[in-house]
C-alpha atoms as a PDB file:
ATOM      1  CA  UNK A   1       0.000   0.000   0.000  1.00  0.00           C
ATOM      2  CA  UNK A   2       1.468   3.361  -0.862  1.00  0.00           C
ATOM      3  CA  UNK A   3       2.418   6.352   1.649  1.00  0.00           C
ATOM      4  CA  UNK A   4       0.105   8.995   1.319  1.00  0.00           C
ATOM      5  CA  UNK A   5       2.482  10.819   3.734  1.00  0.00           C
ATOM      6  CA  UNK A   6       5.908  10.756   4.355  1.00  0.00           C
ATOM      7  CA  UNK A   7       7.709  13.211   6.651  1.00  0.00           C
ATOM      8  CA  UNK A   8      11.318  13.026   6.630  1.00  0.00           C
ATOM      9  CA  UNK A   9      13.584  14.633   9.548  1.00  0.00           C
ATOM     10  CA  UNK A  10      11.164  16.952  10.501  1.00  0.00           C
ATOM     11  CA  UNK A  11      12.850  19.672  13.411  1.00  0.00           C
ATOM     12  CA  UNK A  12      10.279  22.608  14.993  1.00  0.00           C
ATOM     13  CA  UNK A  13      11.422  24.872  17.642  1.00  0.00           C
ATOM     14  CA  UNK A  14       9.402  27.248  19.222  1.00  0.00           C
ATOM     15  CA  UNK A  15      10.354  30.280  21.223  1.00  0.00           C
ATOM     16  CA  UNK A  16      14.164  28.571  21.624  1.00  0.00           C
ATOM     17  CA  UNK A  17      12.531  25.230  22.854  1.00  0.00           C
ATOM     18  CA  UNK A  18      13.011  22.182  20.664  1.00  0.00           C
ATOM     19  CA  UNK A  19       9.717  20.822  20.166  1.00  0.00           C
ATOM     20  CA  UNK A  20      10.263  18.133  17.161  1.00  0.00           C
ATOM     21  CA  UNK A  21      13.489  16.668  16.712  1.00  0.00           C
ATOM     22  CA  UNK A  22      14.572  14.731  13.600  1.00  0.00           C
ATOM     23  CA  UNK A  23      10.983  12.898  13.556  1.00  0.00           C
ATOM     24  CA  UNK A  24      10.416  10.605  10.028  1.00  0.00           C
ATOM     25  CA  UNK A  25       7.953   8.055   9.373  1.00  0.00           C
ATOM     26  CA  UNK A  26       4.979   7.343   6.258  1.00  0.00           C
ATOM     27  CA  UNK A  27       1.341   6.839   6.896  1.00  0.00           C
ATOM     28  CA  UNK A  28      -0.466   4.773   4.385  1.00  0.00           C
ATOM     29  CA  UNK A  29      -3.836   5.314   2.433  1.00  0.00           C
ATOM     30  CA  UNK A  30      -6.243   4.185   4.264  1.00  0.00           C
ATOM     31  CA  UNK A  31      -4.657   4.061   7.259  1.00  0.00           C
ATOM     32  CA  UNK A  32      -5.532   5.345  10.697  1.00  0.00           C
ATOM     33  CA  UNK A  33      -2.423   6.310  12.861  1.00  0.00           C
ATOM     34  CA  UNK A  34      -2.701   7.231  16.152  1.00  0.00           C
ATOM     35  CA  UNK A  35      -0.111   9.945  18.270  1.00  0.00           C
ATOM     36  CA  UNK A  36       0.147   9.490  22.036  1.00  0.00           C
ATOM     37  CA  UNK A  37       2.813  10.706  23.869  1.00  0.00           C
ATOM     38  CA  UNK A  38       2.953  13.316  27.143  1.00  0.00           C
ATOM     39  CA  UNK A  39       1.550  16.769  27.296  1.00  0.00           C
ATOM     40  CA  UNK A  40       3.901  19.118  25.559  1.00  0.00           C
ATOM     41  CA  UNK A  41       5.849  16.600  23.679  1.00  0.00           C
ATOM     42  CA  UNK A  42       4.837  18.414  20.276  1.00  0.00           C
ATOM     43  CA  UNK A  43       2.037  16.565  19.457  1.00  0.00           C
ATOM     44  CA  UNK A  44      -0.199  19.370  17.959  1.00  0.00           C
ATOM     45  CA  UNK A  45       3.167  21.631  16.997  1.00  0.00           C
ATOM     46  CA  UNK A  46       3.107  18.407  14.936  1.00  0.00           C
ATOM     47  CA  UNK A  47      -0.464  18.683  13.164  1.00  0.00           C
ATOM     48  CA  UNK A  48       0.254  22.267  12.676  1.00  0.00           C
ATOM     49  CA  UNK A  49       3.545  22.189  11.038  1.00  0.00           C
ATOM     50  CA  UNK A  50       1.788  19.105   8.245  1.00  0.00           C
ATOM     51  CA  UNK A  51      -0.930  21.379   6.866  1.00  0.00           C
ATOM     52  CA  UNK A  52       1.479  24.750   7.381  1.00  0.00           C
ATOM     53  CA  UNK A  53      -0.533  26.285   9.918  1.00  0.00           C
ATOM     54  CA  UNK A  54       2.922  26.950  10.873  1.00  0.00           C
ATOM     55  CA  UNK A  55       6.231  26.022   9.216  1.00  0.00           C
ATOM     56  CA  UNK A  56       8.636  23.385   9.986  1.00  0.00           C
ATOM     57  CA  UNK A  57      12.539  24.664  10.400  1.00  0.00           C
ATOM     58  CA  UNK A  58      14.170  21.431   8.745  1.00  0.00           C
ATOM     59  CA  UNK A  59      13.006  18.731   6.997  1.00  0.00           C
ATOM     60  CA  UNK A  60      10.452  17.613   3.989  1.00  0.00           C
ATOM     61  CA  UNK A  61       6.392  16.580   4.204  1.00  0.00           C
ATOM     62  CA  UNK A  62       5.749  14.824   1.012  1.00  0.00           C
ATOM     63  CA  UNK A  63       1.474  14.260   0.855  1.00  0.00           C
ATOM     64  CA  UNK A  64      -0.128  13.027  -1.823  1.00  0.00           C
ATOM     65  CA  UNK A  65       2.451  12.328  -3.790  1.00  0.00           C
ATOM     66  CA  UNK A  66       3.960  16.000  -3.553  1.00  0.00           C
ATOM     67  CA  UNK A  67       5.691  18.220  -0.664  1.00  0.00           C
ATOM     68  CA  UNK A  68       3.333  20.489   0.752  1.00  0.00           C
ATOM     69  CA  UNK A  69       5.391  23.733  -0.272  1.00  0.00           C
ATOM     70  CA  UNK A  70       4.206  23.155  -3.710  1.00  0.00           C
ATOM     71  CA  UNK A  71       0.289  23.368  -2.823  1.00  0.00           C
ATOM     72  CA  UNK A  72      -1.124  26.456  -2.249  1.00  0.00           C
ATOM     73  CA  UNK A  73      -1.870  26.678   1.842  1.00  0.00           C
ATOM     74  CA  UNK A  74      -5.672  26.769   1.316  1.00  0.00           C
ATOM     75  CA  UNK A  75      -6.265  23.599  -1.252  1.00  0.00           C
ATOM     76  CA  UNK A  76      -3.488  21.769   1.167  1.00  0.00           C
ATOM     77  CA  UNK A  77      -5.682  22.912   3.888  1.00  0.00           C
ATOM     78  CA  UNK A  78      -8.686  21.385   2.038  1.00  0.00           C
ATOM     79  CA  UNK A  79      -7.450  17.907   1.419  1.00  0.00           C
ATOM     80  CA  UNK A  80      -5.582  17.557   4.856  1.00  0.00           C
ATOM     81  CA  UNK A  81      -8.028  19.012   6.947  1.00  0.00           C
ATOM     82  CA  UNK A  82      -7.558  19.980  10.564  1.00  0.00           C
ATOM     83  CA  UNK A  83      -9.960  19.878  13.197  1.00  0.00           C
ATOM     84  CA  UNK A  84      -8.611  21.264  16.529  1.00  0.00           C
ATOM     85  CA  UNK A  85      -9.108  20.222  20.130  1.00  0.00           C
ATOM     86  CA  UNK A  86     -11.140  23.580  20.753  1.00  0.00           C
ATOM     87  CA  UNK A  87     -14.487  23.045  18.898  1.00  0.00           C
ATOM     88  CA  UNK A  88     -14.976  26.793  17.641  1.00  0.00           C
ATOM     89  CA  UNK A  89     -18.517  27.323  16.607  1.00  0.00           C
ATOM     90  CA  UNK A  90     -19.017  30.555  14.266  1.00  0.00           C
ATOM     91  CA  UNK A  91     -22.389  32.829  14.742  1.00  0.00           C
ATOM     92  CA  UNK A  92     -25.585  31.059  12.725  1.00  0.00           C
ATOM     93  CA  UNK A  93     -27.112  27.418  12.668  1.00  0.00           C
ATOM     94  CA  UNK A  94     -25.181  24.195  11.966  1.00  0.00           C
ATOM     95  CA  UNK A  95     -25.869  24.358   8.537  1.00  0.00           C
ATOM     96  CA  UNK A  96     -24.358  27.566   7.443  1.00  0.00           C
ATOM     97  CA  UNK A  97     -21.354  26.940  10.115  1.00  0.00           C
ATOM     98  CA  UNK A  98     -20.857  23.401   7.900  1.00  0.00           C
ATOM     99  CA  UNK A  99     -20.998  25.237   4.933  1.00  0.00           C
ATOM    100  CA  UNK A 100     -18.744  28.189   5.848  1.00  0.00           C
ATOM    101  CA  UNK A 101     -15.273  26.399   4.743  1.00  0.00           C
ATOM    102  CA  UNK A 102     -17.385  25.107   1.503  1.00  0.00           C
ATOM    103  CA  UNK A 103     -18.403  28.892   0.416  1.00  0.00           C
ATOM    104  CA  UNK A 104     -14.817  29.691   1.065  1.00  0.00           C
ATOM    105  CA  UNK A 105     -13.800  27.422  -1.461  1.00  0.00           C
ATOM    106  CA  UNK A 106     -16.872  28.050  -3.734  1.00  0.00           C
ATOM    107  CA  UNK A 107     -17.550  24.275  -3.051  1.00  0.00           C
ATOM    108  CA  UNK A 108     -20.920  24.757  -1.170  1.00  0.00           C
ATOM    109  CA  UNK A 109     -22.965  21.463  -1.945  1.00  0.00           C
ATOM    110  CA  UNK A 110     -26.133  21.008   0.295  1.00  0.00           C
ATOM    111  CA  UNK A 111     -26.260  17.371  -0.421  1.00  0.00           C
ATOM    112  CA  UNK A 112     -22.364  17.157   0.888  1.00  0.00           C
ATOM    113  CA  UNK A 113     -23.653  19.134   3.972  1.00  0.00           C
ATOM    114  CA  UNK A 114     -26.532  16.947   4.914  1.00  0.00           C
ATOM    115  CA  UNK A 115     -24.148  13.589   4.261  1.00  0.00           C
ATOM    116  CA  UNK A 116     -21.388  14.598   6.584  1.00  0.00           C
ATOM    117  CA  UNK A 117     -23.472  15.409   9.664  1.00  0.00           C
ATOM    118  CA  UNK A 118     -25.424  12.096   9.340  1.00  0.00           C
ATOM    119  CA  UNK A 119     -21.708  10.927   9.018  1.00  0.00           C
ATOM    120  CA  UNK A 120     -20.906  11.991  12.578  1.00  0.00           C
ATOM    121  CA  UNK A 121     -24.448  10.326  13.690  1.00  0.00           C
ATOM    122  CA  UNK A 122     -26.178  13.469  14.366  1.00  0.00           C
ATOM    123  CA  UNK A 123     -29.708  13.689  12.765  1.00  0.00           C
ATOM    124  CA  UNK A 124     -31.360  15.957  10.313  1.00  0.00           C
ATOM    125  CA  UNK A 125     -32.676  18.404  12.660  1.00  0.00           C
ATOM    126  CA  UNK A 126     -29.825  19.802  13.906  1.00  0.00           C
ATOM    127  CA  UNK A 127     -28.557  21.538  10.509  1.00  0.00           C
ATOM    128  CA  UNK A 128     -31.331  23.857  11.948  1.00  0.00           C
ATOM    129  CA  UNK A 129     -29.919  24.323  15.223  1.00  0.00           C
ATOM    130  CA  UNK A 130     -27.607  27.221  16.659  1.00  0.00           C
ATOM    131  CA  UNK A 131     -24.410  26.281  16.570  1.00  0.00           C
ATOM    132  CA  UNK A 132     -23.181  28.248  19.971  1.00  0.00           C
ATOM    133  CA  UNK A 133     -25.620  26.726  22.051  1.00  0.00           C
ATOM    134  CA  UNK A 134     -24.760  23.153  21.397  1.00  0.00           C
ATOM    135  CA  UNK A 135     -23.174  20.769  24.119  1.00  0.00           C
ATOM    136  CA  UNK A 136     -19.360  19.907  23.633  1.00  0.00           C
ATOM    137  CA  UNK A 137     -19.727  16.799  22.450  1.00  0.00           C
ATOM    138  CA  UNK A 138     -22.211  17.971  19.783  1.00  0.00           C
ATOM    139  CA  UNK A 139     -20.128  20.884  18.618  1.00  0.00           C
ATOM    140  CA  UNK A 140     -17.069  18.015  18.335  1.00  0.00           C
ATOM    141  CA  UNK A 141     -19.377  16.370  15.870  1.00  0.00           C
ATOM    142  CA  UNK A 142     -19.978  19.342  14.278  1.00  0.00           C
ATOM    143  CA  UNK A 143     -16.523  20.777  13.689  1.00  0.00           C
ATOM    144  CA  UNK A 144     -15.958  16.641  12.459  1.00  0.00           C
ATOM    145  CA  UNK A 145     -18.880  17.180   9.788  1.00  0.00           C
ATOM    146  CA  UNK A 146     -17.373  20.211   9.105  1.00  0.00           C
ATOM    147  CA  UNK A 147     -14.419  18.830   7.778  1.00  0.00           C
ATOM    148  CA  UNK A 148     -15.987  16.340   6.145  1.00  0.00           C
ATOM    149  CA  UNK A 149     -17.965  18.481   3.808  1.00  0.00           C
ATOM    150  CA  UNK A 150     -14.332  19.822   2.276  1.00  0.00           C
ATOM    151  CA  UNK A 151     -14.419  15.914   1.717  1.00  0.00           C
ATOM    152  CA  UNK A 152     -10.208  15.407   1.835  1.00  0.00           C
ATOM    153  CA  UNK A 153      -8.103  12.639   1.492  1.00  0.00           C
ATOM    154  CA  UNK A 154      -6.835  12.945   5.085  1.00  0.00           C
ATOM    155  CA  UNK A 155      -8.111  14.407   8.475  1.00  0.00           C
ATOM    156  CA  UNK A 156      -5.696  15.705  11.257  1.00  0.00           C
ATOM    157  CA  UNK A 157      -7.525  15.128  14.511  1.00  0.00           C
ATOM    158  CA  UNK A 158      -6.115  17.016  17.435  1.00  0.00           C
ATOM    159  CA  UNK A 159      -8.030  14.913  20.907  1.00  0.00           C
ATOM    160  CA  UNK A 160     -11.212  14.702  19.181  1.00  0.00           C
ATOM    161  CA  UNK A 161     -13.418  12.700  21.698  1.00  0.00           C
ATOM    162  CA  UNK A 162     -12.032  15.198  24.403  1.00  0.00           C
ATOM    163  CA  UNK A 163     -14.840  17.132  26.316  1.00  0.00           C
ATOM    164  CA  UNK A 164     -17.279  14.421  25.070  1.00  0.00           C
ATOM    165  CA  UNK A 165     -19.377  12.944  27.504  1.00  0.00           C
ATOM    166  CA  UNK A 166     -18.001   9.040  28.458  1.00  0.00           C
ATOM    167  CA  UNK A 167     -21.127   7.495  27.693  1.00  0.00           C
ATOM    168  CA  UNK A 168     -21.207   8.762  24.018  1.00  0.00           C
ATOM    169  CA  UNK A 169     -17.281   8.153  23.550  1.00  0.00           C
ATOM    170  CA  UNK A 170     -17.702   4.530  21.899  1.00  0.00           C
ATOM    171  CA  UNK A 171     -19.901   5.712  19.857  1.00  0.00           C
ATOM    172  CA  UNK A 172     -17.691   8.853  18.208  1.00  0.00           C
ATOM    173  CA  UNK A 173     -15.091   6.356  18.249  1.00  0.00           C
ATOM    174  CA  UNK A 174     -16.881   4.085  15.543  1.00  0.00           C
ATOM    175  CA  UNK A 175     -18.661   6.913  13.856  1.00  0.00           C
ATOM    176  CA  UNK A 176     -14.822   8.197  13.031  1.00  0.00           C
ATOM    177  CA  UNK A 177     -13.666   5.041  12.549  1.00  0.00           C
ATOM    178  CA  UNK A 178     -16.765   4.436   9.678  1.00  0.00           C
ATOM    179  CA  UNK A 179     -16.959   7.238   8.038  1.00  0.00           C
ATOM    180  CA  UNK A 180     -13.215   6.575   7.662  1.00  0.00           C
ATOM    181  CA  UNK A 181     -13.808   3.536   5.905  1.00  0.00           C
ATOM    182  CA  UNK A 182     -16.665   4.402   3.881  1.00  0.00           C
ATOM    183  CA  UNK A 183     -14.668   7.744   2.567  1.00  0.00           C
ATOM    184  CA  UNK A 184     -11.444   6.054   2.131  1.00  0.00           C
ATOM    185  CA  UNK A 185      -9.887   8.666   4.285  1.00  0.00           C
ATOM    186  CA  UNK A 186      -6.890   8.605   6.095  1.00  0.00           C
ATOM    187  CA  UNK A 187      -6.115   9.860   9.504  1.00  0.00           C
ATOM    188  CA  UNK A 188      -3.311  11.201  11.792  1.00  0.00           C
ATOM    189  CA  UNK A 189      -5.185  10.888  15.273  1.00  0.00           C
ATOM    190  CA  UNK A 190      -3.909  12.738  18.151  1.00  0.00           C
ATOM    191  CA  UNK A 191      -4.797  11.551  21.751  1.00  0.00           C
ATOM    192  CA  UNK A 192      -3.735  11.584  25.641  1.00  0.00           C
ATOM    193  CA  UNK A 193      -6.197   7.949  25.921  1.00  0.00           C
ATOM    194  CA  UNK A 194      -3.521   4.662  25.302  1.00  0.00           C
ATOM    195  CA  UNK A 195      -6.730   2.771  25.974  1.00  0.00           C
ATOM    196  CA  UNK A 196      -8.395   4.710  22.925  1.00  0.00           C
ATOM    197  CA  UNK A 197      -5.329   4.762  20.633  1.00  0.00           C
ATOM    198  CA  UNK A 198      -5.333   0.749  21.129  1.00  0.00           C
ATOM    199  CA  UNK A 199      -9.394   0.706  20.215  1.00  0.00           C
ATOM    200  CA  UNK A 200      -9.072   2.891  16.931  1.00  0.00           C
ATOM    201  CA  UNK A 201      -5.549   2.377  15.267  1.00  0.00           C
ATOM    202  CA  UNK A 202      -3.977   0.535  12.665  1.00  0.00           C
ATOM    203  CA  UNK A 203      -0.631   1.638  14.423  1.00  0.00           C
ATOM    204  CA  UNK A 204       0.356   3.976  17.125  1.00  0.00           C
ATOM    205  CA  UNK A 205       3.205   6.328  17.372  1.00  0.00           C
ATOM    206  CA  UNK A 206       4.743   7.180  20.480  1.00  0.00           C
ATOM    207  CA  UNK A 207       5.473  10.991  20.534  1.00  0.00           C
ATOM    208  CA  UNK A 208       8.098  11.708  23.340  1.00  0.00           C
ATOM    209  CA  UNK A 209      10.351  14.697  24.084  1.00  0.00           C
ATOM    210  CA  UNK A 210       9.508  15.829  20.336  1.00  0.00           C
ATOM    211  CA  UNK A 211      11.006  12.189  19.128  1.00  0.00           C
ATOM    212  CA  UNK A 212       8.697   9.628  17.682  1.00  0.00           C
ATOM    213  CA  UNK A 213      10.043   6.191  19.337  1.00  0.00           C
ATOM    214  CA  UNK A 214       8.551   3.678  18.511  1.00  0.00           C
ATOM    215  CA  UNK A 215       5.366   2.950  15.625  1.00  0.00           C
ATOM    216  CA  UNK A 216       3.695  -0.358  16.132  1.00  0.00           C
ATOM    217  CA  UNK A 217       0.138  -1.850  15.996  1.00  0.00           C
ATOM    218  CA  UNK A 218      -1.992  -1.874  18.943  1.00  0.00           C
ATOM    219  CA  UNK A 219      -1.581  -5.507  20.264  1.00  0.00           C
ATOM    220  CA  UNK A 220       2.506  -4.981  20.189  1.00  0.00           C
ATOM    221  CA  UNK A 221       2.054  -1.185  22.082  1.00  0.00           C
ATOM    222  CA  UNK A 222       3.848  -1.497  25.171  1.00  0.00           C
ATOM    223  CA  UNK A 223       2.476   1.252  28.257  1.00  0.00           C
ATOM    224  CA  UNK A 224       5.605   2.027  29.563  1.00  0.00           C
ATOM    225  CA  UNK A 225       7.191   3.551  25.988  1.00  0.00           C
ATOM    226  CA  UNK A 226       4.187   5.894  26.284  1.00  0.00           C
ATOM    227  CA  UNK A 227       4.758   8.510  29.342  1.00  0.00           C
END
């Protein structure tokens, strides 16, 4: 199966802290990898520096067949889509804060609207909703359909069960993990939960003092390489 992305000695400081440090491996169509590692070992600088929210000092990101300094930011931005831990929810109802990325790239498609929030498992009704005044576990869904609509060939998801309440969390879990399958997408999946990591991945990469240490598939993930 063929890399969809490869990153290759990537280095990030920030502020004169070394956050990544020499960190290479590939991800594979299809695939869902998983990052765990402790607080402030660069996890998100991570997710950031792959769709240039900000820019790596040293090394290459090769997705999709090209590096990502020869997209332009926004259709990189499209097809490797971010959603952040913080679940912002712009002014309106669901629908138009689904559809706000799609008018931005004069892509808005009702039909791809409607399909992405029954993705997530949230029904009809709640296109019609205001966005603001959802819980946190719906406006996670939300920012998830959200992304979805841009429909890209990879998500970047920064703790997205976090906030949600524990009786729902299987549930996301699968709904991400179908979708995923159905769309053929591939995901980079950032998380604090081992447990989780071990329910969702196809392999897990340990993230530790800005080093990736060891990549392996859930049954061969050892706790103690983890914290």
């Amino acid at each position: 199966m063929t890399s969809i992305l490869s990153i290759k000695n990537l280095s990030k400081t920030l502020q004169q802290t070394s956050i990544l440090n020499n960190i290479t491996f590939d991800i594979k169509k299809g695939e869902i990898v998983t990052i765990v590692g402790p607080s402030g070992g660069g996890k998100t600088t991570l997710l950031r520096c792959l769709n240039r929210l900000i820019e790596a000092d040293n090394g290459t990101i090769t997705f999709d067949n090209k590096q990502i300094t020869e997209y332009v930011p926004s259709e990189l931005r499209k097809n490797m889509v971010l959603v952040p831990q913080e679940s912002v929810m712009f002014p309106g109802t669901v629908k138009e804060n689904i559809g706000l990325a799609l008018k931005i790239h004069n892509t808005y498609n009702h039909m791809h609207i409607l399909q992405s929030l029954t993705d997530t498992g949230l029904p009809k009704k709640f296109l019609r909703k205001k966005a603001q005044q959802l819980s946190g576990g719906e406006k996670k869904r939300v920012s998830l359909a959200r992304a979805l609509a841009l429909t890209p060939k990879m998500l970047l998801l920064d703790e997205p069960t976090a906030g949600i309440d524990p009786k729902n969390l299987n549930t996301v879990e699968q709904r991400i993990i179908s979708f995923t399958k159905q769309r053929n997408l591939t995901v980079l999946w950032v998380t604090h939960d081992v447990e989780q990591a071990k329910r969702v991945s196809d392999r897990i990469a340990n993230l530790k003092q800005g080093k990736v240490t060891t990549i392996t598939t859930p049954d061969q993930f050892q706790w103690k390489e983890a914290y």
